[in-house]
C-alpha atoms as a PDB file:
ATOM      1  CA  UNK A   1       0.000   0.000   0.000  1.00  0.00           C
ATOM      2  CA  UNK A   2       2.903   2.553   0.755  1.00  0.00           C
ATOM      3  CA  UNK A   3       4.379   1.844  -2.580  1.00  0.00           C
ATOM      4  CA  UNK A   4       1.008   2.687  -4.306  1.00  0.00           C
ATOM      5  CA  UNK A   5       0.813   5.632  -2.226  1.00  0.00           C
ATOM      6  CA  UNK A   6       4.397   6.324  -3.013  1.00  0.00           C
ATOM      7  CA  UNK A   7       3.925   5.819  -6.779  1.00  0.00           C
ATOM      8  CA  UNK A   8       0.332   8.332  -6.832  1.00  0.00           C
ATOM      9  CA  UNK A   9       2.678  10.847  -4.840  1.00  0.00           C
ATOM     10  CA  UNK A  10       5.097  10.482  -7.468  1.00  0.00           C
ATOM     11  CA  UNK A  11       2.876  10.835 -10.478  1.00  0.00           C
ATOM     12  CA  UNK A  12       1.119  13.819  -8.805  1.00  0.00           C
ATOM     13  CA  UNK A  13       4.967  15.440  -8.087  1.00  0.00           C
ATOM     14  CA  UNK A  14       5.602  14.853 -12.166  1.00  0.00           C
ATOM     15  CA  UNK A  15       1.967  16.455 -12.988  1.00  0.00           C
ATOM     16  CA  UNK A  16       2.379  19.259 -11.212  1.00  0.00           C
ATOM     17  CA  UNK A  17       6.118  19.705 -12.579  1.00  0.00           C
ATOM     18  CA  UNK A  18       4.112  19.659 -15.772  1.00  0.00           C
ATOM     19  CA  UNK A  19       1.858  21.692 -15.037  1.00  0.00           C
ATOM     20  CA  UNK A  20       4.370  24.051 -13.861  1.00  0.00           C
ATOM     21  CA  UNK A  21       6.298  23.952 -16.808  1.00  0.00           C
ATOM     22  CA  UNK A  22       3.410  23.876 -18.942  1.00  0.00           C
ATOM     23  CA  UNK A  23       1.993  27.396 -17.391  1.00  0.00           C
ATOM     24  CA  UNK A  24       5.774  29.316 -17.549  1.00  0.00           C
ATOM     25  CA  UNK A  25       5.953  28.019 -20.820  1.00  0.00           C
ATOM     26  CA  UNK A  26       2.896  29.508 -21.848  1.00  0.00           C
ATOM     27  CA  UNK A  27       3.280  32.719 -19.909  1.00  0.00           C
ATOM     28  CA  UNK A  28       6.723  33.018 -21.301  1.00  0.00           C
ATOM     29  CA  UNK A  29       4.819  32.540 -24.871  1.00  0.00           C
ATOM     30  CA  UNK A  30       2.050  35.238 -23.372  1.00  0.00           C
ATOM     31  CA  UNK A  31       4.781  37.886 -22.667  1.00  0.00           C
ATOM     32  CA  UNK A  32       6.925  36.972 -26.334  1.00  0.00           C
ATOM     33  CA  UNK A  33       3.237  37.598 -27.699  1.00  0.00           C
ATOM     34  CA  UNK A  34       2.887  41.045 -26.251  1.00  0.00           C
ATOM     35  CA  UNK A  35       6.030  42.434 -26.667  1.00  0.00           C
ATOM     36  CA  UNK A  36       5.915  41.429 -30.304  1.00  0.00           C
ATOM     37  CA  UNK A  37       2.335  43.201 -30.572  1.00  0.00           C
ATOM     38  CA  UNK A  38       4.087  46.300 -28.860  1.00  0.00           C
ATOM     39  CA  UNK A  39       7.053  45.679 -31.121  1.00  0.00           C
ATOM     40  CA  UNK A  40       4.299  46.458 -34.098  1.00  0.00           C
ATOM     41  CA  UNK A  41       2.641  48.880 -32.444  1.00  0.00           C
ATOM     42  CA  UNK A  42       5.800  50.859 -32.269  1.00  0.00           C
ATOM     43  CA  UNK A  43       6.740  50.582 -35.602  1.00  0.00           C
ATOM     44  CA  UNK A  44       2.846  51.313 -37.129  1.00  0.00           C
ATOM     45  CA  UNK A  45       2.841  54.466 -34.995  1.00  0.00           C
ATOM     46  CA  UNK A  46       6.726  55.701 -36.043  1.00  0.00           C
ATOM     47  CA  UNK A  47       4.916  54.951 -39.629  1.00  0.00           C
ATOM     48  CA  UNK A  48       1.990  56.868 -38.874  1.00  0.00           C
ATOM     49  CA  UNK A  49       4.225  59.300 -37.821  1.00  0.00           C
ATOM     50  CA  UNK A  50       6.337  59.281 -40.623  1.00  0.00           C
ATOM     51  CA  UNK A  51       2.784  59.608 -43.564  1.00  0.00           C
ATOM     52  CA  UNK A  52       1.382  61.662 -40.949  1.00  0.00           C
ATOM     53  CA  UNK A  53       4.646  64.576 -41.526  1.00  0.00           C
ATOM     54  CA  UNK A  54       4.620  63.626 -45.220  1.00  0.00           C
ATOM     55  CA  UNK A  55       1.649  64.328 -45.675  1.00  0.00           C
ATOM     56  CA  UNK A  56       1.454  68.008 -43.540  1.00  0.00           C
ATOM     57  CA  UNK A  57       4.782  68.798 -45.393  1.00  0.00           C
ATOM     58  CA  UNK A  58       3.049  68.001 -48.766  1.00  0.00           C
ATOM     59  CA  UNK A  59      -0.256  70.107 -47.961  1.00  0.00           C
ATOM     60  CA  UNK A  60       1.479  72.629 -46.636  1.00  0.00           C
ATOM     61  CA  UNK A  61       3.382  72.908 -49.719  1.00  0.00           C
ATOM     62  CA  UNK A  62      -0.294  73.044 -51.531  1.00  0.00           C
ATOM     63  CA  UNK A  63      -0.960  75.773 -49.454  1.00  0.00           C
ATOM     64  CA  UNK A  64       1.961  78.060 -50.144  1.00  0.00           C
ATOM     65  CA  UNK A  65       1.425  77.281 -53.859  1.00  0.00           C
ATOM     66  CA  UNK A  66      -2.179  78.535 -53.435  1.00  0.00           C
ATOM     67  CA  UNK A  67      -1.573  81.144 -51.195  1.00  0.00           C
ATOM     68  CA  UNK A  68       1.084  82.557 -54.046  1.00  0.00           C
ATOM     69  CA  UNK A  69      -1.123  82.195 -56.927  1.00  0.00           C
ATOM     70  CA  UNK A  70      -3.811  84.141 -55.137  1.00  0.00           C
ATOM     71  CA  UNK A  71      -1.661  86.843 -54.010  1.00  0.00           C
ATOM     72  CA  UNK A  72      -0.543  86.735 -57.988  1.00  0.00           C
ATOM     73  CA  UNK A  73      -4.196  86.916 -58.738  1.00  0.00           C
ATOM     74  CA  UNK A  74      -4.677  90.254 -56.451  1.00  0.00           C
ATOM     75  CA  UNK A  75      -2.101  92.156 -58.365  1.00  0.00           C
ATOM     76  CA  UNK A  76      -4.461  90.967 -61.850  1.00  0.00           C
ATOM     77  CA  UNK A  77      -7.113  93.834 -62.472  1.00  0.00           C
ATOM     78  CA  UNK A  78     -10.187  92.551 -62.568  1.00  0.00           C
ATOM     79  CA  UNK A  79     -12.098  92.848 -66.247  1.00  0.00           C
ATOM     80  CA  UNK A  80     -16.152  91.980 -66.128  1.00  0.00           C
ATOM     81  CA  UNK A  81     -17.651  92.330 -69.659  1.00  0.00           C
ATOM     82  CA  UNK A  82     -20.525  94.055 -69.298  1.00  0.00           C
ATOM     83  CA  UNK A  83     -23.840  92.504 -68.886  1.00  0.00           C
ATOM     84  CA  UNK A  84     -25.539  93.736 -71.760  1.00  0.00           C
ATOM     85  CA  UNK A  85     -22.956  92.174 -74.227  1.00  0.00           C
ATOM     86  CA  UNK A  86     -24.164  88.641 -73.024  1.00  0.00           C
ATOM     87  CA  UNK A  87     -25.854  86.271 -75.012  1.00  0.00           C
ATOM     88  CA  UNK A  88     -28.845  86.001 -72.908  1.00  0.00           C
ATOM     89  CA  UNK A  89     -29.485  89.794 -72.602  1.00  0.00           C
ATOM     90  CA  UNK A  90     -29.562  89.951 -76.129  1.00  0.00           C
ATOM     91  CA  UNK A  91     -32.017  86.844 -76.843  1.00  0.00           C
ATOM     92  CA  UNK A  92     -34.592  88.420 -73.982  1.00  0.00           C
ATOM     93  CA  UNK A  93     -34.479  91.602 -75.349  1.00  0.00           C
ATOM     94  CA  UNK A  94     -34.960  89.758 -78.985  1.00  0.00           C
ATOM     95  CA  UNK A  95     -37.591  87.932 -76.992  1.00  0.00           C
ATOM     96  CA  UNK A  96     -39.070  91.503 -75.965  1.00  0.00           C
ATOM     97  CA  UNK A  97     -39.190  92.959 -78.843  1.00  0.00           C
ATOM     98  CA  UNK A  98     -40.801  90.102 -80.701  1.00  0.00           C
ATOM     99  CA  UNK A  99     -43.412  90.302 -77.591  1.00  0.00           C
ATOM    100  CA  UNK A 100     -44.068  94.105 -78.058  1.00  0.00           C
ATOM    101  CA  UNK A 101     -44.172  93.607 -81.803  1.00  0.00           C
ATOM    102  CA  UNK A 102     -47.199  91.235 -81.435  1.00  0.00           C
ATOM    103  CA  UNK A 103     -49.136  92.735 -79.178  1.00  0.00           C
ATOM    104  CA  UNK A 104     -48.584  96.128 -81.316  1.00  0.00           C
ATOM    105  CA  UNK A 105     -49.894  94.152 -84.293  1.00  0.00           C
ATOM    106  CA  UNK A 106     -53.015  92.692 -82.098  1.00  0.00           C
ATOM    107  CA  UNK A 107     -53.351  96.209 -80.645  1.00  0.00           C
ATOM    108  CA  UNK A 108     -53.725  97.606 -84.119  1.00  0.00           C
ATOM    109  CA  UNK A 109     -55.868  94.417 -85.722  1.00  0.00           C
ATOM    110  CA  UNK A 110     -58.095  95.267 -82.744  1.00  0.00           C
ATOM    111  CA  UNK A 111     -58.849  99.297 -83.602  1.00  0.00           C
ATOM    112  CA  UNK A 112     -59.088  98.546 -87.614  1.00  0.00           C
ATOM    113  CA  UNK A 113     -61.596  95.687 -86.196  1.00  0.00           C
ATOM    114  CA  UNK A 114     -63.362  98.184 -84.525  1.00  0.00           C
ATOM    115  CA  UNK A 115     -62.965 100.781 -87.059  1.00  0.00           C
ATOM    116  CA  UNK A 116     -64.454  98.602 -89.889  1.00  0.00           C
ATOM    117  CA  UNK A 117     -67.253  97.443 -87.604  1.00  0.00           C
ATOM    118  CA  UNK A 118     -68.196 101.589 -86.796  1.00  0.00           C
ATOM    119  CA  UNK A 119     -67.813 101.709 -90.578  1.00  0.00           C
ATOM    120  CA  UNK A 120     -69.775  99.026 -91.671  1.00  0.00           C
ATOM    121  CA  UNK A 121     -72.791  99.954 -88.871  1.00  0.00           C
ATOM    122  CA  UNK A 122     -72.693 103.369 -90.619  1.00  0.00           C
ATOM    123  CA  UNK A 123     -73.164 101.399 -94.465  1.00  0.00           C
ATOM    124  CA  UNK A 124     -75.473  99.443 -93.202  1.00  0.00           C
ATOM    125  CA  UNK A 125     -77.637 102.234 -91.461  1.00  0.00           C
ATOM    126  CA  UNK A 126     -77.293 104.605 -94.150  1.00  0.00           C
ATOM    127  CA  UNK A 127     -78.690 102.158 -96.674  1.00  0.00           C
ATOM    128  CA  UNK A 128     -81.678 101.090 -94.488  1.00  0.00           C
ATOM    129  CA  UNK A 129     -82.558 105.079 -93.829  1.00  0.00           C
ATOM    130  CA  UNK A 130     -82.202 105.564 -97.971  1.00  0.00           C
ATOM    131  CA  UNK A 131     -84.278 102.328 -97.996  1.00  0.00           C
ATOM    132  CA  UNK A 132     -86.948 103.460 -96.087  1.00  0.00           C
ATOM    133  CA  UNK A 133     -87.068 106.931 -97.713  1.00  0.00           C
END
């Protein structure tokens, strides 16, 4: 019985040397893990870094660019073409004037209308007075 008792002891002894080895081994893994993750970290942030200043240098280069082609632009005098001389303002005021033509021509169809109907009551009353005479 001591020698079965001896031989559990022993196989619990090499377990938990197992166990122990098993558990350093895998926090050792654990900590290689994270300092490779910080590792990358590292180097995408220096990266970042590095596009980020790239980048600021490169728009900031835009802006002086810009900022020189306006201030060549404020020295330019400024020419604006009348309004008149567009091609719009001239096809309304075509469109006008074809407007005021027609309702001059309906204005004046109207009064000879008019004119030829006082003329023709006149005919027409004139003959029935010589009629009736």
């Amino acid at each position: 019985m001591l020698e079965v008792m001896t031989k559990q002891k022993l196989h619990l002894e090499q377990q938990t040397a197992l166990l122990k080895a098993a558990a350093a081994a895998a926090e050792h893994s654990f900590h290689q893990l994270a300092q490779q993750q910080l590792e990358d970290f590292d180097q995408e942030l220096a990266e970042l870094k590095a596009n980020h200043d790239a980048a600021m240098a490169q728009l900031r280069r835009q802006l002086d660019e810009k900022d020189a082609l306006l201030r060549q632009w404020d020295k330019v005098p400024i020419r604006v073409s009348p309004k008149w001389l567009d091609a719009a303002s001239w096809a309304l005021l075509a469109l006008a004037v074809l407007f005021a033509t027609i309702q001059a021509c309906q204005c004046l169809w109207a009064s000879v209308v008019a004119k030829d109907h006082v003329v023709m009551r006149r005919y027409v009353t004139s003959a029935r007075v010589t009629n009736s005479t």
